[in-house]
C-alpha atoms as a PDB file:
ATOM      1  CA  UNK A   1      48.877 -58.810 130.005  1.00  0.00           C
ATOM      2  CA  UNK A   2      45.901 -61.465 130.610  1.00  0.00           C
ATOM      3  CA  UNK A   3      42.271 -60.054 129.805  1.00  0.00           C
ATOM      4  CA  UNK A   4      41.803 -59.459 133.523  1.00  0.00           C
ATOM      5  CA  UNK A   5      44.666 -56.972 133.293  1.00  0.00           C
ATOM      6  CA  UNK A   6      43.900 -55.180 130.347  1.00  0.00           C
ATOM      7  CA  UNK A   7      39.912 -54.703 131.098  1.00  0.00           C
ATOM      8  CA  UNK A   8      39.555 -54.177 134.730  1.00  0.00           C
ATOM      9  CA  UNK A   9      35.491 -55.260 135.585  1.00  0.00           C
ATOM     10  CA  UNK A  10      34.070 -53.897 139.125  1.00  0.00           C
ATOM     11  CA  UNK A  11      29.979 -54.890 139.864  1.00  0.00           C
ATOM     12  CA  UNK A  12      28.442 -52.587 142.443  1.00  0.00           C
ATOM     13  CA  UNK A  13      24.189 -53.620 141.785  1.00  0.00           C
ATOM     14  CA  UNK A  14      22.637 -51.974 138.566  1.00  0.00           C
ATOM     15  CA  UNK A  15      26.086 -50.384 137.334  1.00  0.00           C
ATOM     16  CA  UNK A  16      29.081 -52.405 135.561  1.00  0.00           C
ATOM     17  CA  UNK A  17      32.928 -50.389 135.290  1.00  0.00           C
ATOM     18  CA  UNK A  18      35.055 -51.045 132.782  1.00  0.00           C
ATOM     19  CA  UNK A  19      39.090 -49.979 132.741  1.00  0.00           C
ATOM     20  CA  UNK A  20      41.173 -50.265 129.819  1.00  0.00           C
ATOM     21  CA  UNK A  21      44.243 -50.793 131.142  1.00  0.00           C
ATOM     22  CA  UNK A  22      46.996 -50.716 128.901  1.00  0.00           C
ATOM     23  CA  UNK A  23      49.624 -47.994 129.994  1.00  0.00           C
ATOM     24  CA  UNK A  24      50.744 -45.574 129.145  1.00  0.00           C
ATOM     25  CA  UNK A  25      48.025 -44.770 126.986  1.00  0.00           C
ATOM     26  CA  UNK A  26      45.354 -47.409 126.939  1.00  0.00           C
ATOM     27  CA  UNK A  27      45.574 -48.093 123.169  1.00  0.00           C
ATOM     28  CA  UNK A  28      42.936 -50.109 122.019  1.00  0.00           C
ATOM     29  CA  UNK A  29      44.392 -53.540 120.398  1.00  0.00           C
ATOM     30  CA  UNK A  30      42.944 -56.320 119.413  1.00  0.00           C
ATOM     31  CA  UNK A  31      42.412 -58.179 122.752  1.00  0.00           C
ATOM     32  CA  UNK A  32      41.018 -55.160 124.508  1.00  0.00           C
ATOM     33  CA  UNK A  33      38.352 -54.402 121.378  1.00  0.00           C
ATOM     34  CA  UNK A  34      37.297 -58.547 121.659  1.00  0.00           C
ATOM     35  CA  UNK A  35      37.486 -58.065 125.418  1.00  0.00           C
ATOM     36  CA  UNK A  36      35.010 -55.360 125.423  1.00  0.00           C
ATOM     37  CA  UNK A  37      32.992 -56.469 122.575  1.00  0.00           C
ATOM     38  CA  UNK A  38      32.410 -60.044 124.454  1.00  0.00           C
ATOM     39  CA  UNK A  39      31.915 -58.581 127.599  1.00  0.00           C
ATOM     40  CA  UNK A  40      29.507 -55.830 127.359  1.00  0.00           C
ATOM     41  CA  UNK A  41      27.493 -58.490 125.277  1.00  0.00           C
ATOM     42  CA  UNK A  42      27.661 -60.545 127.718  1.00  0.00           C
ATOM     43  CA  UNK A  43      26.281 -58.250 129.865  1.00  0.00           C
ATOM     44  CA  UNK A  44      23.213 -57.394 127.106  1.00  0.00           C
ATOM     45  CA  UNK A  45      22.351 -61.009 127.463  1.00  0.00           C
ATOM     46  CA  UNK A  46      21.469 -60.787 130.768  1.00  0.00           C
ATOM     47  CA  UNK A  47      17.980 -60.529 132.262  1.00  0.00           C
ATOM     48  CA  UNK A  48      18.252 -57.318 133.381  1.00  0.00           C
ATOM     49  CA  UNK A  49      21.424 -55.855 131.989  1.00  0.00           C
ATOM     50  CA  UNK A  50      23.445 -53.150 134.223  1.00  0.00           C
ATOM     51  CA  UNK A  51      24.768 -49.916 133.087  1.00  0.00           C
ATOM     52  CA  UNK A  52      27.931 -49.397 132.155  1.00  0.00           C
ATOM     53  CA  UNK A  53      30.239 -47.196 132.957  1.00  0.00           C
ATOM     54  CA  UNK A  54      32.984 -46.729 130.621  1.00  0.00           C
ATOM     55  CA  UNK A  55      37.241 -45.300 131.203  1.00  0.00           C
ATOM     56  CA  UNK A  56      40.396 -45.879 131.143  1.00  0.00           C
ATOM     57  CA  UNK A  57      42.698 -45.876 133.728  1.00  0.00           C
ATOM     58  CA  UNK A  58      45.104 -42.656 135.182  1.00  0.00           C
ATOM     59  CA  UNK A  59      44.575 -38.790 133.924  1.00  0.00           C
ATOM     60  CA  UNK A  60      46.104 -38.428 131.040  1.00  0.00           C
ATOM     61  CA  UNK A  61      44.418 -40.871 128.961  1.00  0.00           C
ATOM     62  CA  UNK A  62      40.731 -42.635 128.196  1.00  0.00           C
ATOM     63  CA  UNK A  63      42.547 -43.837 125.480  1.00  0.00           C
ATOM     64  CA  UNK A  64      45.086 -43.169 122.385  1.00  0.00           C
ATOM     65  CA  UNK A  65      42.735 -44.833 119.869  1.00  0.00           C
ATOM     66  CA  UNK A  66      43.983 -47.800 117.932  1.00  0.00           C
ATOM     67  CA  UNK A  67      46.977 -49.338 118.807  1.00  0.00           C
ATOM     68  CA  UNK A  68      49.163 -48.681 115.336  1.00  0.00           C
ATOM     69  CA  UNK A  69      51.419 -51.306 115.759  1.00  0.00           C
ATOM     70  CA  UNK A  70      48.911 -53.800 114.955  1.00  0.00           C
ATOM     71  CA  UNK A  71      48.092 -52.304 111.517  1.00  0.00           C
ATOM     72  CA  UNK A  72      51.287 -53.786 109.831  1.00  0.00           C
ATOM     73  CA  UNK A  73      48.996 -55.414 107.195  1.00  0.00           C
ATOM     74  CA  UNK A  74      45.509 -56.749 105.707  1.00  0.00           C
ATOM     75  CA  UNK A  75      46.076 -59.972 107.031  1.00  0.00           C
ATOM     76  CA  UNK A  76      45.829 -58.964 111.038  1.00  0.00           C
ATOM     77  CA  UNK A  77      44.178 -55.700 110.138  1.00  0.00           C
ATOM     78  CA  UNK A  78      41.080 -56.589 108.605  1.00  0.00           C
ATOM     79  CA  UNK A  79      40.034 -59.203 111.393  1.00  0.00           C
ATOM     80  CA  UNK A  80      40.542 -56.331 113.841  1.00  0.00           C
ATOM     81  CA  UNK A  81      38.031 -53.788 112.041  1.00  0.00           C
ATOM     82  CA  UNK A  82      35.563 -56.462 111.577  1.00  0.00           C
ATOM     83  CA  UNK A  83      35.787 -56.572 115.695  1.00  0.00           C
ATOM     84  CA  UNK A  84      35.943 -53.389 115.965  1.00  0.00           C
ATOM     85  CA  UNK A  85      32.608 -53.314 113.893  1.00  0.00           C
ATOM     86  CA  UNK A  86      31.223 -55.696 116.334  1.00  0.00           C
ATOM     87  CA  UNK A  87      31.895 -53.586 118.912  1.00  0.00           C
ATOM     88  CA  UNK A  88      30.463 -50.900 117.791  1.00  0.00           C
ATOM     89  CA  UNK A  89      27.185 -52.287 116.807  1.00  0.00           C
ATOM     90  CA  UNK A  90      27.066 -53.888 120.435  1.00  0.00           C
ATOM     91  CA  UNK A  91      27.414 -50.666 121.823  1.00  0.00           C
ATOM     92  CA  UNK A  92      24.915 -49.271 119.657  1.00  0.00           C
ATOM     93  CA  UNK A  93      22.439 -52.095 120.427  1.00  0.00           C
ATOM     94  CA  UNK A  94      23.098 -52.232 124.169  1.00  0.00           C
ATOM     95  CA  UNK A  95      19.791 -51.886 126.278  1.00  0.00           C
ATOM     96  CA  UNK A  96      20.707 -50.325 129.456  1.00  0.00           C
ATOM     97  CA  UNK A  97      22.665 -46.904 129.622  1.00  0.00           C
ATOM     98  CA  UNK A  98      26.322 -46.763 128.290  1.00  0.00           C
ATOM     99  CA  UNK A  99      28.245 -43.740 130.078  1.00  0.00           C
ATOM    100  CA  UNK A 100      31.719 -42.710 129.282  1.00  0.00           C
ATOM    101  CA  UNK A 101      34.262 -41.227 132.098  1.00  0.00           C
ATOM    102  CA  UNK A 102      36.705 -38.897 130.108  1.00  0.00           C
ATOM    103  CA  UNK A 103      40.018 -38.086 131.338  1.00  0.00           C
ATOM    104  CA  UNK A 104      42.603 -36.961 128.962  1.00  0.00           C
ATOM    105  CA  UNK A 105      42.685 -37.683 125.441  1.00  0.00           C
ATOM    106  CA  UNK A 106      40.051 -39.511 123.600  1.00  0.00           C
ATOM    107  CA  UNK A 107      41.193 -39.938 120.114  1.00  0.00           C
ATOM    108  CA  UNK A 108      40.510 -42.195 116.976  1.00  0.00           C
ATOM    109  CA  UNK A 109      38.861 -45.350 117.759  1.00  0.00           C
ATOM    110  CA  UNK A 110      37.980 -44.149 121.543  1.00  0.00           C
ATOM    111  CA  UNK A 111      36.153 -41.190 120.133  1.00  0.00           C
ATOM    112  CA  UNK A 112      34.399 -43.611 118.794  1.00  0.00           C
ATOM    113  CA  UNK A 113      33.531 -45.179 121.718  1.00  0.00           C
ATOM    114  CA  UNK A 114      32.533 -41.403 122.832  1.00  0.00           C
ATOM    115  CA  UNK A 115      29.775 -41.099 120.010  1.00  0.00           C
ATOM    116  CA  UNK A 116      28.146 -44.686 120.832  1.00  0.00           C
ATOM    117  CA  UNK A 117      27.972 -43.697 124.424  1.00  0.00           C
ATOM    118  CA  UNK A 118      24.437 -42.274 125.775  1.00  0.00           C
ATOM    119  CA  UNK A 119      26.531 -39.881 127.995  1.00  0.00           C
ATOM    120  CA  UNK A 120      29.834 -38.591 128.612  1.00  0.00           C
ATOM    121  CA  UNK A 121      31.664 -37.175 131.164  1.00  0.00           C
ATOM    122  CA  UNK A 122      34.752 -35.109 130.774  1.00  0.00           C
ATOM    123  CA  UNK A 123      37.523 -33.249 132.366  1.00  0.00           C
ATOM    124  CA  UNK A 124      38.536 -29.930 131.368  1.00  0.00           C
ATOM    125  CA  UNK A 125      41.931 -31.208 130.042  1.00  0.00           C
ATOM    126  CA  UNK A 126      40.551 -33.442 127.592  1.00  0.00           C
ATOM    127  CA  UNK A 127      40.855 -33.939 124.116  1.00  0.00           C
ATOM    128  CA  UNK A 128      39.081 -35.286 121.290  1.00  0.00           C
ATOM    129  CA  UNK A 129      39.791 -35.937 117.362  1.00  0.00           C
ATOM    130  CA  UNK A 130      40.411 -38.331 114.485  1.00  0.00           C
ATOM    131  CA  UNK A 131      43.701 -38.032 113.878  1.00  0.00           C
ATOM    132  CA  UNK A 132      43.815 -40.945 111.325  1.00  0.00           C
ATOM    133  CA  UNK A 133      43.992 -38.875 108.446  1.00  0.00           C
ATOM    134  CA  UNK A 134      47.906 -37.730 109.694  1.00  0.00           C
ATOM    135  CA  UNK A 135      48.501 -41.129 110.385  1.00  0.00           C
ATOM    136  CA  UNK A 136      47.945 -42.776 107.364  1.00  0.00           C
ATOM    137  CA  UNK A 137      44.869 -44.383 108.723  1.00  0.00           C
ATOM    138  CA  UNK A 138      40.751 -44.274 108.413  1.00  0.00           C
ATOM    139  CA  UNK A 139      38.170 -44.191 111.518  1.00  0.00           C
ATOM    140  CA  UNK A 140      35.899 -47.285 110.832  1.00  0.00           C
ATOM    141  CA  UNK A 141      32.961 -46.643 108.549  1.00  0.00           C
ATOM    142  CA  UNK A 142      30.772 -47.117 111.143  1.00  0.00           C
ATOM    143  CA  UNK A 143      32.272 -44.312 113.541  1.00  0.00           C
ATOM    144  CA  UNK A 144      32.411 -41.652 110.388  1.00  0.00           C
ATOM    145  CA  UNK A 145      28.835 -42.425 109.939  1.00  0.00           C
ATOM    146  CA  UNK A 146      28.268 -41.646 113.543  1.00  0.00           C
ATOM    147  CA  UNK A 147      30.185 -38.665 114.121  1.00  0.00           C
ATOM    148  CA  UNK A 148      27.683 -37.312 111.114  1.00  0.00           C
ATOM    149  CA  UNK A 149      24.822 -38.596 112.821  1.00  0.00           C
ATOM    150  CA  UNK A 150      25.519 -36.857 116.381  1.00  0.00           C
ATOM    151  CA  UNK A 151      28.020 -33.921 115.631  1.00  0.00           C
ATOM    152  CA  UNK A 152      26.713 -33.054 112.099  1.00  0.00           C
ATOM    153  CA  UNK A 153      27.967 -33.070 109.098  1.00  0.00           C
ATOM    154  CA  UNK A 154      30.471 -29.616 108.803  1.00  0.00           C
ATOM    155  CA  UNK A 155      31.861 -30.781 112.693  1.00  0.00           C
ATOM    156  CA  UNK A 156      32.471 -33.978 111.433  1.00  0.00           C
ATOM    157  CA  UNK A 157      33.782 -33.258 108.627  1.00  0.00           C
ATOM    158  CA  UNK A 158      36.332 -30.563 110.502  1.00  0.00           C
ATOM    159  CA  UNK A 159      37.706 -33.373 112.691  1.00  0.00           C
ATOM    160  CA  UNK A 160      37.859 -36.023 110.152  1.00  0.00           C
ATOM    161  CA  UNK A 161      39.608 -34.175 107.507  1.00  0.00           C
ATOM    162  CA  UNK A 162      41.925 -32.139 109.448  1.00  0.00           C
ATOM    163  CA  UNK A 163      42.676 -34.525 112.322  1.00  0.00           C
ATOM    164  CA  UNK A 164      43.482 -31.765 114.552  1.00  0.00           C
ATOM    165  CA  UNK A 165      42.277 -32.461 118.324  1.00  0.00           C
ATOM    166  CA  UNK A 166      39.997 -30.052 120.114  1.00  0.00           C
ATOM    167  CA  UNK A 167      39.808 -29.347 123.547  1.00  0.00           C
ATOM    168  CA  UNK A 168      37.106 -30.246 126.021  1.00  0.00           C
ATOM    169  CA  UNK A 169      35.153 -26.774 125.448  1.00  0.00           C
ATOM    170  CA  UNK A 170      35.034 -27.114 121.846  1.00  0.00           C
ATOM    171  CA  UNK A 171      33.663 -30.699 122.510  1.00  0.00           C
ATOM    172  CA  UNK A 172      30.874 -29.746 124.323  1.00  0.00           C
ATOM    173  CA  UNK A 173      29.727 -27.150 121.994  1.00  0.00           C
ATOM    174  CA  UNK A 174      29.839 -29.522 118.788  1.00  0.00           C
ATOM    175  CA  UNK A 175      28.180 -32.574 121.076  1.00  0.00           C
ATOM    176  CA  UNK A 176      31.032 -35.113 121.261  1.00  0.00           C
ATOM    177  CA  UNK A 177      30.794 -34.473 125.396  1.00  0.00           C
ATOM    178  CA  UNK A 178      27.613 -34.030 127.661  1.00  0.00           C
ATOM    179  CA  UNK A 179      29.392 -31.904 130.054  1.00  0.00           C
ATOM    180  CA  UNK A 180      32.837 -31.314 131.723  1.00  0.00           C
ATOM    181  CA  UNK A 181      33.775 -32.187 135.189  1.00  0.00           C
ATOM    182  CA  UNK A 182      36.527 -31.850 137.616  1.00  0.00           C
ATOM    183  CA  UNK A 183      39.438 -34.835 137.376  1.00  0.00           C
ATOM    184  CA  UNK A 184      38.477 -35.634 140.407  1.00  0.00           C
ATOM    185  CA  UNK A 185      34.675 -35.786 140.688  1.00  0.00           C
ATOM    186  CA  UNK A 186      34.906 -37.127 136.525  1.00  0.00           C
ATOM    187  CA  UNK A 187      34.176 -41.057 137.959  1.00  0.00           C
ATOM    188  CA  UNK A 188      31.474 -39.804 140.699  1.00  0.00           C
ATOM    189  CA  UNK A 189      29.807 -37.863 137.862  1.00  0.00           C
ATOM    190  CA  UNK A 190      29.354 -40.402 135.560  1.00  0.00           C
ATOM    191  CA  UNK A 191      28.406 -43.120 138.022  1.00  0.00           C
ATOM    192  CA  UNK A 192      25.846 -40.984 139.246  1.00  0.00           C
ATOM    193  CA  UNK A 193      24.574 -40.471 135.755  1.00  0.00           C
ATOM    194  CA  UNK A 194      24.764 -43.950 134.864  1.00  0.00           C
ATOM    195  CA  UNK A 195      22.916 -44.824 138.114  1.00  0.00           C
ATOM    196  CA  UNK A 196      20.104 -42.360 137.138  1.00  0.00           C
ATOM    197  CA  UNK A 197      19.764 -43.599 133.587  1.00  0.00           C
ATOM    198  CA  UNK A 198      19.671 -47.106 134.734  1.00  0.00           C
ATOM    199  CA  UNK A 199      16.366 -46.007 137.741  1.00  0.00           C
ATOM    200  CA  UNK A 200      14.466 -45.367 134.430  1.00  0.00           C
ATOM    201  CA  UNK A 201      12.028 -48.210 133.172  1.00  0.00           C
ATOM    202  CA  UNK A 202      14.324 -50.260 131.272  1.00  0.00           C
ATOM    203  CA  UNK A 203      11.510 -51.783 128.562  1.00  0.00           C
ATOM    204  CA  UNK A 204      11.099 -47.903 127.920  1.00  0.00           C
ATOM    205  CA  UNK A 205      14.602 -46.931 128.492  1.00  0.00           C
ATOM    206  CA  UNK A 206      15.587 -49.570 125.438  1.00  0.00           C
ATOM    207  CA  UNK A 207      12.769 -48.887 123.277  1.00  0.00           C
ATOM    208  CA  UNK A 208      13.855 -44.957 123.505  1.00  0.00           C
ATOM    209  CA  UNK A 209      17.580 -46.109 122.887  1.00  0.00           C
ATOM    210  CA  UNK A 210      16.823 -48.227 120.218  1.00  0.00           C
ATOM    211  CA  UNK A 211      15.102 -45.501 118.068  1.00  0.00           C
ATOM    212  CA  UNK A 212      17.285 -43.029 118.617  1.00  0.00           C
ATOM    213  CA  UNK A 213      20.122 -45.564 117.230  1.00  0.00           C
ATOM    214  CA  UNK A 214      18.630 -47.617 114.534  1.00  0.00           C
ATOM    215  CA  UNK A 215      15.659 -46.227 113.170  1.00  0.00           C
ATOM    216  CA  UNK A 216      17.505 -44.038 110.363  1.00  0.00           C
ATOM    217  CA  UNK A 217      18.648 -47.381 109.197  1.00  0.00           C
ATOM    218  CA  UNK A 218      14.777 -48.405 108.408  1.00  0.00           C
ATOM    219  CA  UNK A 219      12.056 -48.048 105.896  1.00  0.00           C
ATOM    220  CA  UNK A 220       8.492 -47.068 106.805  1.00  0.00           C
ATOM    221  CA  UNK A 221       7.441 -50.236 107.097  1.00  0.00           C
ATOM    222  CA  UNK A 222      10.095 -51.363 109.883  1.00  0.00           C
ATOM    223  CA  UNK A 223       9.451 -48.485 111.477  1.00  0.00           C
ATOM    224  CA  UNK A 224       5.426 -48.998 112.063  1.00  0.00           C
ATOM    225  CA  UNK A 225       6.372 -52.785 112.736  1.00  0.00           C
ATOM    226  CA  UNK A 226       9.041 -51.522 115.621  1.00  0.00           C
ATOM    227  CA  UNK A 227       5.996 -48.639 117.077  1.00  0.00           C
ATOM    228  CA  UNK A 228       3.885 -51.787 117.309  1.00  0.00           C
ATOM    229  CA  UNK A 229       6.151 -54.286 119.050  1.00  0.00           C
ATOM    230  CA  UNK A 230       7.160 -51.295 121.705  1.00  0.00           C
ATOM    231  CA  UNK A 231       3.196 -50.581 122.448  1.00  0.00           C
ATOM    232  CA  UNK A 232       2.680 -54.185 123.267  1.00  0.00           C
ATOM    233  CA  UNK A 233       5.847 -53.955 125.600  1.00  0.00           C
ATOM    234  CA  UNK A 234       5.301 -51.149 127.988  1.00  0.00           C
ATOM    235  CA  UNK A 235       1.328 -51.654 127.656  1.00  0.00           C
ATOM    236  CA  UNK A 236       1.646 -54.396 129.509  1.00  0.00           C
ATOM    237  CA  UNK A 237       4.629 -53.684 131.557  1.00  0.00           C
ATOM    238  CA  UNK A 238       3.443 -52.970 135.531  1.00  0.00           C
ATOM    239  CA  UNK A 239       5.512 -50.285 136.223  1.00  0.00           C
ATOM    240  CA  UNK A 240       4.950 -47.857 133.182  1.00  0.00           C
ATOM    241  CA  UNK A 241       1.176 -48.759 134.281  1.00  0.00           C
ATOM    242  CA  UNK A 242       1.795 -47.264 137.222  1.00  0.00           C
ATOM    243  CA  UNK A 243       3.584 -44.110 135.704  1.00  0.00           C
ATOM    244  CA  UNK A 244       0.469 -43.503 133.524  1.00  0.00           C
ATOM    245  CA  UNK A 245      -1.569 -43.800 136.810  1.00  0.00           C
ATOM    246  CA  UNK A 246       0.309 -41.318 138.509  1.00  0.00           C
ATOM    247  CA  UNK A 247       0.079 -38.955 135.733  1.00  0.00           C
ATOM    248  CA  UNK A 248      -3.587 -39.274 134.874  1.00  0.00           C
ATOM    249  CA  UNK A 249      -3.945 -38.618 138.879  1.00  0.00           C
ATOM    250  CA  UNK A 250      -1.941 -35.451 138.657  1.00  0.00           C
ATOM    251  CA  UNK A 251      -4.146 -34.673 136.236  1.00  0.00           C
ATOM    252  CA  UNK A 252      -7.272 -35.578 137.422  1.00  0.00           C
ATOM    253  CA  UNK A 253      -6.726 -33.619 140.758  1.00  0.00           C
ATOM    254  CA  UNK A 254      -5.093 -30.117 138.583  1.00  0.00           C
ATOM    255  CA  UNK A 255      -8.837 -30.322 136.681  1.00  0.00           C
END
């Protein structure tokens, strides 16, 4: 398959889709993760980057994970994590909304992709899990540290040392999903979100994202330094302006 096969792009104004498409079960090898990690940073680069909505193709699967054939030794392996790595940090960096369309299983390296999202759609048949501990296999670093960070750590720890999956209701409740949809309106639903996210002030929109991702990874100094850099960014940004005018309006006429 060429890279136009396996990642399938579609541009419709503020919102980017990208399909893996690798059937049957859109496992995640090597030329999909560079795909995605050079395209979505592509996309970061951009003057105004879209959001992104991201799924994989047919019902049954977002994804499989990693594709296990390709773990046959360090030699290929370890220049696939360190992409994978990349990836990952991309994701986590990415300034405009990252939304994730489930349908079907989402397991190992796409749950993954699940935690780095800022929202996520799912059907009610889906499942979630690490199974990489029955497979004789890790989750990158990275993603462990993750799942901690957004699920906690006795969830985490559930899925990562049992590597049982759990269904789409048991997902929601620990925070790997935002809510469930039907198949069918799973796509609409996260467009629509995506599209929302994206209406937001951007400047603000990435300052918000950016704390939320990074700043547990800073001292007290980097923190103050960030606070300062973000005031100078929407204080002189014409449309939060405006926000602030609207408020203090609202508030101005309730006194």
């Amino acid at each position: 398959m060429t890279e136009s096969e396996i990642l399938i792009i579609e541009r419709d104004g503020d919102v980017v889709s990208l399909t893996m498409n690798r059937p049957p079960a859109n496992a995640v090898n090597f030329e999909l993760i560079a795909a995605l990690e050079r395209h979505i940073g592509t996309l970061a680069a951009e003057e105004s980057p879209p959001g992104i909505v991201l799924t994989g193709l047919g019902d049954r699967f977002f994804s499989a994970g990693g594709d296990i054939k390709e773990i046959v030794g360090i030699e290929i392996a370890a220049p696939r994590i360190k992409t994978f790595h990349a990836l990952l940090c991309t994701m986590e960096r990415y300034p405009a909304p990252i939304v994730c369309a489930v349908r079907g299983y989402a397991v190992g390296g796409a749950l993954e992709f699940l935690l780095f999202a800022d929202y996520v759609v799912a059907n009610p048949e889906s499942r979630i899990g690490f199974p990489e501990i029955n497979h004789g296999l890790l989750p990158a670093t990275k993603g462990i540290r993750q799942a901690v960070q957004k699920l906690g750590l006795r969830a985490a720890r559930a899925l990562l040392y049992r590597g049982e999956l759990v269904d789409a209701q048991k997902a929601l409740e620990i925070g790997a999903i935002d809510e469930i949809a039907s198949t069918a309106d799973v796509s609409r639903r996260a467009l629509e979100v995506c599209q929302l996210l994206r209406g937001k002030d951007q400047k603000l929109f990435a300052a918000i994202k950016r704390s939320l991702n990074l700043t547990d990874q800073m001292d007290d100094e980097s923190l103050e330094a960030m606070t300062v850099q973000d005031l100078g960014c929407y204080l002189t940004e014409g449309r939060s302006a405006d926000a602030r005018e609207r408020f203090l309006s609202k508030s101005e006429k309730k006194a």
